[in-house]
C-alpha atoms as a PDB file:
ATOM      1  CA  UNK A   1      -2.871  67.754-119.802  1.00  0.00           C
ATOM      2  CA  UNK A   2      -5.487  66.270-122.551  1.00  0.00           C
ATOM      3  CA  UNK A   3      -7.299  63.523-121.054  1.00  0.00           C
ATOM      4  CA  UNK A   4      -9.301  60.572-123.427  1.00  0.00           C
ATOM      5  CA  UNK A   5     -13.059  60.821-122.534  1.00  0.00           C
ATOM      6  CA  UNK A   6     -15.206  58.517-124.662  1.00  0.00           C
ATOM      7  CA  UNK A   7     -18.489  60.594-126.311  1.00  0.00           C
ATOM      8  CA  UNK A   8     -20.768  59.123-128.757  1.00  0.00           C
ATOM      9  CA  UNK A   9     -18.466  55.976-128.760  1.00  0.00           C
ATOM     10  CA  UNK A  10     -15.926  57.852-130.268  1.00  0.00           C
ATOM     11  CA  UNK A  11     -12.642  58.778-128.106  1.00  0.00           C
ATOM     12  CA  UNK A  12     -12.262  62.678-127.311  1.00  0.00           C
ATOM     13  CA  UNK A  13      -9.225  64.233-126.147  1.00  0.00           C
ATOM     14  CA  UNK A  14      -9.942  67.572-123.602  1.00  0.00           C
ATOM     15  CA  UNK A  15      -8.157  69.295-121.247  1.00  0.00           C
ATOM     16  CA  UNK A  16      -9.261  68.901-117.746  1.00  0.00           C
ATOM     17  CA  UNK A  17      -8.040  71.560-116.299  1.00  0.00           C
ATOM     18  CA  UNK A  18      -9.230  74.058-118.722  1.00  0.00           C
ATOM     19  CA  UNK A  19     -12.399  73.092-118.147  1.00  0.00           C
ATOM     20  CA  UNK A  20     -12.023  72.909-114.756  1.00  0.00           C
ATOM     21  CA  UNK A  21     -11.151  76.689-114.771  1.00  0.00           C
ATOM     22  CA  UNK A  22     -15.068  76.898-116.584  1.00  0.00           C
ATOM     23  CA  UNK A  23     -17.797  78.546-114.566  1.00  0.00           C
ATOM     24  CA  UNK A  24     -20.354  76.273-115.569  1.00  0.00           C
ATOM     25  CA  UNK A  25     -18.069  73.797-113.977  1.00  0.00           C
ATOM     26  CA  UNK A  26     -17.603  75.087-110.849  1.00  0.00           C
ATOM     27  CA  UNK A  27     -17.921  72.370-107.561  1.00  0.00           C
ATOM     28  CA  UNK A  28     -17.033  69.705-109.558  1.00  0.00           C
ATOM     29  CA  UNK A  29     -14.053  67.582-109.254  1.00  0.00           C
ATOM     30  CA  UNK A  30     -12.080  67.290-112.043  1.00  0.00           C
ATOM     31  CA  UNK A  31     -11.506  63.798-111.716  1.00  0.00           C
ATOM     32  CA  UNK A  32     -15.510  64.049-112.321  1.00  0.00           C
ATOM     33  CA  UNK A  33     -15.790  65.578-114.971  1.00  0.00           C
ATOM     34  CA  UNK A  34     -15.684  62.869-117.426  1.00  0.00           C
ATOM     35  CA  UNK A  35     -18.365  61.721-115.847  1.00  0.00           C
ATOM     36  CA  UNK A  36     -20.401  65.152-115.692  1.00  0.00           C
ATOM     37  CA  UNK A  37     -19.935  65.303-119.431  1.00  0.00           C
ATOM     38  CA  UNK A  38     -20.492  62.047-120.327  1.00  0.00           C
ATOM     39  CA  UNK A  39     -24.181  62.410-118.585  1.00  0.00           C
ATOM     40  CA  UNK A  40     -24.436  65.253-120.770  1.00  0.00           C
ATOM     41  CA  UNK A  41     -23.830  63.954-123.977  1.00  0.00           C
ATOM     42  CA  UNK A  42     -21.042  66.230-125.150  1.00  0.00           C
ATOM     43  CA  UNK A  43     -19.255  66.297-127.932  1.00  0.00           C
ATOM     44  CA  UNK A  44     -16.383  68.229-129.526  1.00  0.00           C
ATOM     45  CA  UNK A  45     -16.061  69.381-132.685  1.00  0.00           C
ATOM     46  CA  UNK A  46     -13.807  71.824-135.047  1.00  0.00           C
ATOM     47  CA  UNK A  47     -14.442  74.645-137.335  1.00  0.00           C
ATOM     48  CA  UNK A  48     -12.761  77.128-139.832  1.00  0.00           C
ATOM     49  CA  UNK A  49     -12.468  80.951-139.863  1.00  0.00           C
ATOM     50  CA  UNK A  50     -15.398  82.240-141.228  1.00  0.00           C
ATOM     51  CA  UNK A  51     -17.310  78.691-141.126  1.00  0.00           C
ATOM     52  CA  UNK A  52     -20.846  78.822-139.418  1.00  0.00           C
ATOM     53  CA  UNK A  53     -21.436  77.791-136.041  1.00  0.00           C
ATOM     54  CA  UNK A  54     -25.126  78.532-135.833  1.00  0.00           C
ATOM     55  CA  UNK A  55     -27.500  79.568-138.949  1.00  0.00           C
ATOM     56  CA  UNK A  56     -30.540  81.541-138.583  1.00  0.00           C
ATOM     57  CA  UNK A  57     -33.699  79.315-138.299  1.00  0.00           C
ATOM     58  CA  UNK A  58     -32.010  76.109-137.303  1.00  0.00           C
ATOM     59  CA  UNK A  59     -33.322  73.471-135.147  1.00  0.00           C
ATOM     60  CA  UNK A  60     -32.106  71.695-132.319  1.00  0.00           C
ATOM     61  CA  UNK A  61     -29.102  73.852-131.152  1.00  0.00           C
ATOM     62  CA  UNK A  62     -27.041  73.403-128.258  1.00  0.00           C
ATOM     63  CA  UNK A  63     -24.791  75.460-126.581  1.00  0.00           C
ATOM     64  CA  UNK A  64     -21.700  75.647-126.312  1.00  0.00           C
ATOM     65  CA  UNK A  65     -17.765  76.027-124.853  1.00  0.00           C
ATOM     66  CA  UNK A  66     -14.997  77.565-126.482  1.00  0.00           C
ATOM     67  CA  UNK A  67     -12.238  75.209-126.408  1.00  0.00           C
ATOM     68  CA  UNK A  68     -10.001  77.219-128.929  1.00  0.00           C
ATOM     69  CA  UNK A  69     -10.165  79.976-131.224  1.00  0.00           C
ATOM     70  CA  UNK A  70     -13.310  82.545-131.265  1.00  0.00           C
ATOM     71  CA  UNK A  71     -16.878  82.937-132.199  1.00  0.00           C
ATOM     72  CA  UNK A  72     -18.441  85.979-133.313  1.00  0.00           C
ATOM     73  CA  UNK A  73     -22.514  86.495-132.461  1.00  0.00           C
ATOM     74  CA  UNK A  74     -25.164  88.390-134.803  1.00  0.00           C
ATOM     75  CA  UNK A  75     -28.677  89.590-134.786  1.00  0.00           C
ATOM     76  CA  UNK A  76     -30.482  89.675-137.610  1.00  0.00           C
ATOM     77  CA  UNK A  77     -33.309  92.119-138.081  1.00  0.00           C
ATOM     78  CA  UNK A  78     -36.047  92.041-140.655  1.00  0.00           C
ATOM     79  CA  UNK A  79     -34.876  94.096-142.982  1.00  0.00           C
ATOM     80  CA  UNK A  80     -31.840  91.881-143.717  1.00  0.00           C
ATOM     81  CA  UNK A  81     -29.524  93.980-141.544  1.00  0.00           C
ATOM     82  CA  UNK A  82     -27.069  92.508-138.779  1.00  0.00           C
ATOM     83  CA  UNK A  83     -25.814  93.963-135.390  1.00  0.00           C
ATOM     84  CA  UNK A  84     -22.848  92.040-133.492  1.00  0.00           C
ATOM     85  CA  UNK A  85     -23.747  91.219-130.397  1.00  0.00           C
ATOM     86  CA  UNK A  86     -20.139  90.026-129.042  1.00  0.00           C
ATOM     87  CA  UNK A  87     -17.353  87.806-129.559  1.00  0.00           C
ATOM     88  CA  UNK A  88     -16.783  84.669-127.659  1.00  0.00           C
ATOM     89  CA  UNK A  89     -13.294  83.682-126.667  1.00  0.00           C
ATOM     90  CA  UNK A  90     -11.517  80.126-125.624  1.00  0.00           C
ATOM     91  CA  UNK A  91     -13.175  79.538-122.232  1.00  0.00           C
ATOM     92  CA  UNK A  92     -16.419  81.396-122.751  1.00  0.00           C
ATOM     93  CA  UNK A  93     -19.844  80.073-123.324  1.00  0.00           C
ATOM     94  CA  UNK A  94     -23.100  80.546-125.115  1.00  0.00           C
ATOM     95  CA  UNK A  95     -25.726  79.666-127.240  1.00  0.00           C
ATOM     96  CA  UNK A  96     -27.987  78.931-124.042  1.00  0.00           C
ATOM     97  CA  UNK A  97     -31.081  81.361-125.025  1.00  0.00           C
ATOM     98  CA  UNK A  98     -30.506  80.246-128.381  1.00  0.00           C
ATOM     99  CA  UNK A  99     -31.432  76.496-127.410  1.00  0.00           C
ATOM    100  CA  UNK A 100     -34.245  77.204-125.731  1.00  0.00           C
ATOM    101  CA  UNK A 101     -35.553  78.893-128.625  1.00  0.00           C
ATOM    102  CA  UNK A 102     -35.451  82.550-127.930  1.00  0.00           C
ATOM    103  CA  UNK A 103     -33.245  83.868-130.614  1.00  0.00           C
ATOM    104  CA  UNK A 104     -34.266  82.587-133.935  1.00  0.00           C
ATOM    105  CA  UNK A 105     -32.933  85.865-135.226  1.00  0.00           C
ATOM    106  CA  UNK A 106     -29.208  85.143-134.041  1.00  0.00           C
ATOM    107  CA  UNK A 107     -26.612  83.781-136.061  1.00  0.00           C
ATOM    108  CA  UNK A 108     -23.085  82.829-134.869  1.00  0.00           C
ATOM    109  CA  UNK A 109     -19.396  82.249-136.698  1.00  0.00           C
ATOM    110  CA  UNK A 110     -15.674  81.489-136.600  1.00  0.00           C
ATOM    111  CA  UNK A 111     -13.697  84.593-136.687  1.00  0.00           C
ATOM    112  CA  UNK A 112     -10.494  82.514-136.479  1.00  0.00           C
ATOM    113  CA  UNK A 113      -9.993  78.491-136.439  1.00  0.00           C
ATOM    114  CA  UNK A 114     -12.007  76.865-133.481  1.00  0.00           C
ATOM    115  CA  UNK A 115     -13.323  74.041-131.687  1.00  0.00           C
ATOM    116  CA  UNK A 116     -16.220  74.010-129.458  1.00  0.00           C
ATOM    117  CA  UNK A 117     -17.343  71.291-126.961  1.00  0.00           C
ATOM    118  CA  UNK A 118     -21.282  70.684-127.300  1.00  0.00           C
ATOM    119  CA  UNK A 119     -23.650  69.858-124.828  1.00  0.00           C
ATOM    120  CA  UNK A 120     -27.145  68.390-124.453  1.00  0.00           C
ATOM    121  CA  UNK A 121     -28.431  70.461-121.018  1.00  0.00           C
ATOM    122  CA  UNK A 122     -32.162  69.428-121.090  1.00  0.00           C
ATOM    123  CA  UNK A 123     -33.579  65.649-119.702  1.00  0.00           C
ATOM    124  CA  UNK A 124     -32.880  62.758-121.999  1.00  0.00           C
ATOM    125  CA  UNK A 125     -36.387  62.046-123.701  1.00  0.00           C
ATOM    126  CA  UNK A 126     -35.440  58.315-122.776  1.00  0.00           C
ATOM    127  CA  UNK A 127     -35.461  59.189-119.224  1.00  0.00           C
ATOM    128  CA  UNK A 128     -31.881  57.839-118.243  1.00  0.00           C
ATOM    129  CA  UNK A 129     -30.934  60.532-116.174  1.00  0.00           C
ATOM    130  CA  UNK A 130     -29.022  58.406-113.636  1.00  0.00           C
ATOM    131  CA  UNK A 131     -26.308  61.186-112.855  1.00  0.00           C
ATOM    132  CA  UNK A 132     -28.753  64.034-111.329  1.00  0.00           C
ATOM    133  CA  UNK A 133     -26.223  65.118-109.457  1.00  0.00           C
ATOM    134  CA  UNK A 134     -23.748  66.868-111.612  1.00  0.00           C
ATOM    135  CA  UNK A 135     -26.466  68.430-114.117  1.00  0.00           C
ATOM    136  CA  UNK A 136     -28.113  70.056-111.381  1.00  0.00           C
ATOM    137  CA  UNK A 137     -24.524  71.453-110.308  1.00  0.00           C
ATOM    138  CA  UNK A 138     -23.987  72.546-113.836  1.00  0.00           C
ATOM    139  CA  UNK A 139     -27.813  73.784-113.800  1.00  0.00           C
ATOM    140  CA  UNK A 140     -27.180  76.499-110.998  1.00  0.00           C
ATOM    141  CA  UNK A 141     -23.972  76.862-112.141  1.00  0.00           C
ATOM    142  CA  UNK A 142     -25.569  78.238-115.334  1.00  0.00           C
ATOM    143  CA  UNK A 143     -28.059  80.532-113.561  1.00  0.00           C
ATOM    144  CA  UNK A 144     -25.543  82.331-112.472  1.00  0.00           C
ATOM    145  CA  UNK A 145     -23.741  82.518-115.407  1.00  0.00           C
ATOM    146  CA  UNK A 146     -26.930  84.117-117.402  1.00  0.00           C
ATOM    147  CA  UNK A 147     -27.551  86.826-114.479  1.00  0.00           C
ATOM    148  CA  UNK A 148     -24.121  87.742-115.658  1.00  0.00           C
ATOM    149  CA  UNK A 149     -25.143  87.587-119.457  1.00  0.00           C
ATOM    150  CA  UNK A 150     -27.992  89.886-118.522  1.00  0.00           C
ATOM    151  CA  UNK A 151     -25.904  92.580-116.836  1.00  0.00           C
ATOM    152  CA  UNK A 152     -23.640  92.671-119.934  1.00  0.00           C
ATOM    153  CA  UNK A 153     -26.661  93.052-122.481  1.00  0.00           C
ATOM    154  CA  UNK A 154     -27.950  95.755-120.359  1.00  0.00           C
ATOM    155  CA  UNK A 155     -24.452  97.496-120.361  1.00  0.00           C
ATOM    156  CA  UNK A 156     -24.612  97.316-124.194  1.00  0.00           C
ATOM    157  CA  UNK A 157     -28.123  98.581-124.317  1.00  0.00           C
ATOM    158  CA  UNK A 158     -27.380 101.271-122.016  1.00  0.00           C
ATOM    159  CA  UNK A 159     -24.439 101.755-124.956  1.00  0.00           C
ATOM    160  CA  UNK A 160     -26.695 101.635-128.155  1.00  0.00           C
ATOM    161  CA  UNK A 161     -29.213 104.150-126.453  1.00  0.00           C
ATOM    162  CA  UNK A 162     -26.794 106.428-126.605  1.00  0.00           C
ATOM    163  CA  UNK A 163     -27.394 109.757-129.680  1.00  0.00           C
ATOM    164  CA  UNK A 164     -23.518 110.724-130.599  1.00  0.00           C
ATOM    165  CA  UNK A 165     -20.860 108.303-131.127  1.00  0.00           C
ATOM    166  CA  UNK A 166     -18.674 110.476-128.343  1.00  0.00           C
ATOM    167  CA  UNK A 167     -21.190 109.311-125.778  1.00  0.00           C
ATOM    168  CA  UNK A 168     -21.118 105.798-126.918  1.00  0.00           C
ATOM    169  CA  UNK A 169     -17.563 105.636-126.864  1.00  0.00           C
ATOM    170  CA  UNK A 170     -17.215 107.327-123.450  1.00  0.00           C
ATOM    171  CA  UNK A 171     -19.818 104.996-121.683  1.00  0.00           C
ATOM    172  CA  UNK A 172     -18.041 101.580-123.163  1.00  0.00           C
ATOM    173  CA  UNK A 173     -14.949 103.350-122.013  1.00  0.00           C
ATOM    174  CA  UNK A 174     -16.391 104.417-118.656  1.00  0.00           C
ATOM    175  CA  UNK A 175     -17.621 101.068-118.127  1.00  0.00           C
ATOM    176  CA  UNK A 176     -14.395  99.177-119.313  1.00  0.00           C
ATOM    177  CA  UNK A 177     -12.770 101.456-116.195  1.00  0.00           C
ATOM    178  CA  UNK A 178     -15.536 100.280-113.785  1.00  0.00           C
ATOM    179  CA  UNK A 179     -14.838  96.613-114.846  1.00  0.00           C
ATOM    180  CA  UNK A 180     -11.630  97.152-114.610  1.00  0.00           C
ATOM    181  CA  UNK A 181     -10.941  98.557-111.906  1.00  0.00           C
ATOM    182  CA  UNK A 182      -8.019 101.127-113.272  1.00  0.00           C
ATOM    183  CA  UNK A 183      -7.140 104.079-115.782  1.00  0.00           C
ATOM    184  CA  UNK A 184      -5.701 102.351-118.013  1.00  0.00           C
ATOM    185  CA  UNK A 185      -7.948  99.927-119.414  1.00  0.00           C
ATOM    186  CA  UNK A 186      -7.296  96.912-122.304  1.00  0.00           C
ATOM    187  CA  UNK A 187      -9.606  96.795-125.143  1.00  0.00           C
ATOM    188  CA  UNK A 188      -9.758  93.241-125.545  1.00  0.00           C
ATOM    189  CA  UNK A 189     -10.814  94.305-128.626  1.00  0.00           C
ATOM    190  CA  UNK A 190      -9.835  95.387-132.647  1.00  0.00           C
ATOM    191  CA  UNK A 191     -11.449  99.041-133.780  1.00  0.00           C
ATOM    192  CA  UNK A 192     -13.425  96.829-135.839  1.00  0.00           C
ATOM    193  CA  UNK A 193     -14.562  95.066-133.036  1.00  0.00           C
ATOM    194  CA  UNK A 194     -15.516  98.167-130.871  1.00  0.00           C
ATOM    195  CA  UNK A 195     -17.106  99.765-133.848  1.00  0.00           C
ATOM    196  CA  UNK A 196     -19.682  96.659-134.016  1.00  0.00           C
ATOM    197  CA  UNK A 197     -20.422  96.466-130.623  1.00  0.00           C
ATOM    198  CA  UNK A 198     -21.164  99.691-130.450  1.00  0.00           C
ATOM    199  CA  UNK A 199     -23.184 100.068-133.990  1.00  0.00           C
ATOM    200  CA  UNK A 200     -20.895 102.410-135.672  1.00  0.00           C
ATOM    201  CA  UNK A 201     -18.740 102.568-138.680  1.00  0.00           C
ATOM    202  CA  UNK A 202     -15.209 101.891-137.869  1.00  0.00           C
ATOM    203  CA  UNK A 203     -13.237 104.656-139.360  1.00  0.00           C
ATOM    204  CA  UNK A 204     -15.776 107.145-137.447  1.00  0.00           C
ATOM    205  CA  UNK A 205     -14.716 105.447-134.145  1.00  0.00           C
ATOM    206  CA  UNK A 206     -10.855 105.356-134.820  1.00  0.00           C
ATOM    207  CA  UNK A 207     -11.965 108.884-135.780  1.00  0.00           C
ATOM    208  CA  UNK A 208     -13.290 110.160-132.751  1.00  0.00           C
ATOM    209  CA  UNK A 209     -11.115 108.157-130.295  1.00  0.00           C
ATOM    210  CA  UNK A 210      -8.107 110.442-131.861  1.00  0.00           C
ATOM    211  CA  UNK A 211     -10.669 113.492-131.114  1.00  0.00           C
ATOM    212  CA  UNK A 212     -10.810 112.599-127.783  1.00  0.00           C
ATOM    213  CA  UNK A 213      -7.128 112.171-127.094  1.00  0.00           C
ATOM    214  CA  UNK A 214      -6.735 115.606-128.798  1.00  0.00           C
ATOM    215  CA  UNK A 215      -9.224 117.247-126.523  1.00  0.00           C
ATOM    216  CA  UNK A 216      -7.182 115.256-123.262  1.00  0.00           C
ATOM    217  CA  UNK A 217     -10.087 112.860-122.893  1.00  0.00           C
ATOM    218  CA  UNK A 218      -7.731 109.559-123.076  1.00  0.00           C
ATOM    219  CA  UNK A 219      -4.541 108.656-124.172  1.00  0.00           C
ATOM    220  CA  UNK A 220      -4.218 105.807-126.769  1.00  0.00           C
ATOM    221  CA  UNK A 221      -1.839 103.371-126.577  1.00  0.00           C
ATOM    222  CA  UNK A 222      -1.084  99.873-128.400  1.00  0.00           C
ATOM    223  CA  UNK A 223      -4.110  97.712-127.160  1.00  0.00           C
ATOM    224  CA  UNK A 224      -4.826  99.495-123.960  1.00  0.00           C
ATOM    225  CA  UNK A 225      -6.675 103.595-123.526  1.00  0.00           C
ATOM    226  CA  UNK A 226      -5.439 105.807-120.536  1.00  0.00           C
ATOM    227  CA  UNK A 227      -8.509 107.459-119.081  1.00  0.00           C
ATOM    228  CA  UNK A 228      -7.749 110.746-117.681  1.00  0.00           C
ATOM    229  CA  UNK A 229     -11.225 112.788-117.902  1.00  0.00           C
ATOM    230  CA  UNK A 230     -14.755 111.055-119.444  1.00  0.00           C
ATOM    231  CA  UNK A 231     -16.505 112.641-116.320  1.00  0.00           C
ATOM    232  CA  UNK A 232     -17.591 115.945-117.982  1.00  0.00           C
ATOM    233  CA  UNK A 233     -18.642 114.549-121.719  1.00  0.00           C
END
């Protein structure tokens, strides 16, 4: 049920218990939360498919939560080239290295209609900082959440280091069974999708998957892949 919180004197209409089901807001109350958020300074606000959510080089960016649609996040190299990094669905974070000023190389848009909820994690220059308590919930809340970033960047690393596109494939595969916990694994994502998080064109990878479900490496289904043997490959 959408509940009216009041954020930069404006009212704001969020659900509670969607964000209650948040990591970063773990341990506290819903019946708080207004309260946690308000001492934040957060905000709300909506985009369109293909809009940008973060450009390369801008200042003063916070991070943020997912409260419908999908985000898609770049790096930009040098040369003008890009790499997806990941997509980020309803009920997932980021942005937090970004704010901090670590990736002034990263860009971020809409893949589909969205709206993200905002929020101002570092001290108030003015020094009103009356409701310690929650931030420093939502603080260690978020340490934990970026050990888990860190894991998943090293998976894709561990990915990308890869030589052929077969071993690339079978290691996001092997790991999607290890995550998992079962043969059978869902994609969560398009060919497209795969194809960029891997760094690979996507008619090779659509390519190759059918390879290996000739040679009785996996069986493709709709939006799910039956492992049977990535062991020897």
């Amino acid at each position: 049920m959408a509940t009216k919180i009041i954020f930069m004197e404006e009212d704001c209409y969020l659900n509670l218990d969607q964000l209650s089901s948040c990591k970063l807001f773990e341990r506290i109350p819903a019946e708080e939360l207004p309260k946690a958020l308000q001492s934040l300074a957060a905000y709300k606000k909506k985009y369109r498919a293909g809009e940008s959510v973060y450009t390369p080089g801008a200042q003063a960016l916070l991070p943020g939560l997912v409260l419908e649609g999908a985000i898609h996040i770049h790096q930009i190299f040098p040369d003008g080239s890009t790499l997806f990094l990941r997509t980020v669905k309803k009920g997932e974070l980021f942005g937090f290295s970004m704010t901090l000023g670590l990736d002034e190389n990263i860009y971020a848009d809409c893949s589909i209609d969205s709206e993200i909820l905002f929020m101002h994690l570092r001290p108030r220059n003015d020094g009103d900082n009356r409701d310690n308590k929650h931030r420093l919930i939502i603080l260690e809340n978020l340490v934990y959440i970026l050990a888990r970033n860190n894991i998943i960047l090293n998976k894709k690393i561990q990915i990308l280091s890869r030589t052929s596109l077969r071993q690339k494939l079978v290691l996001f595969l092997s790991q999607q069974e290890s995550l998992q916990k079962k043969k059978e694994v869902k994609l969560g994502m398009t060919r497209e999708e795969i194809a960029q998080y891997i760094n690979a064109d996507r008619s090779a990878v659509s390519r190759e998957l059918n390879r290996m479900q000739k040679d009785g490496l996996i069986k493709i289904k709709n939006k799910s892949v039956l492992i049977i043997n990535l062991r020897d490959n």
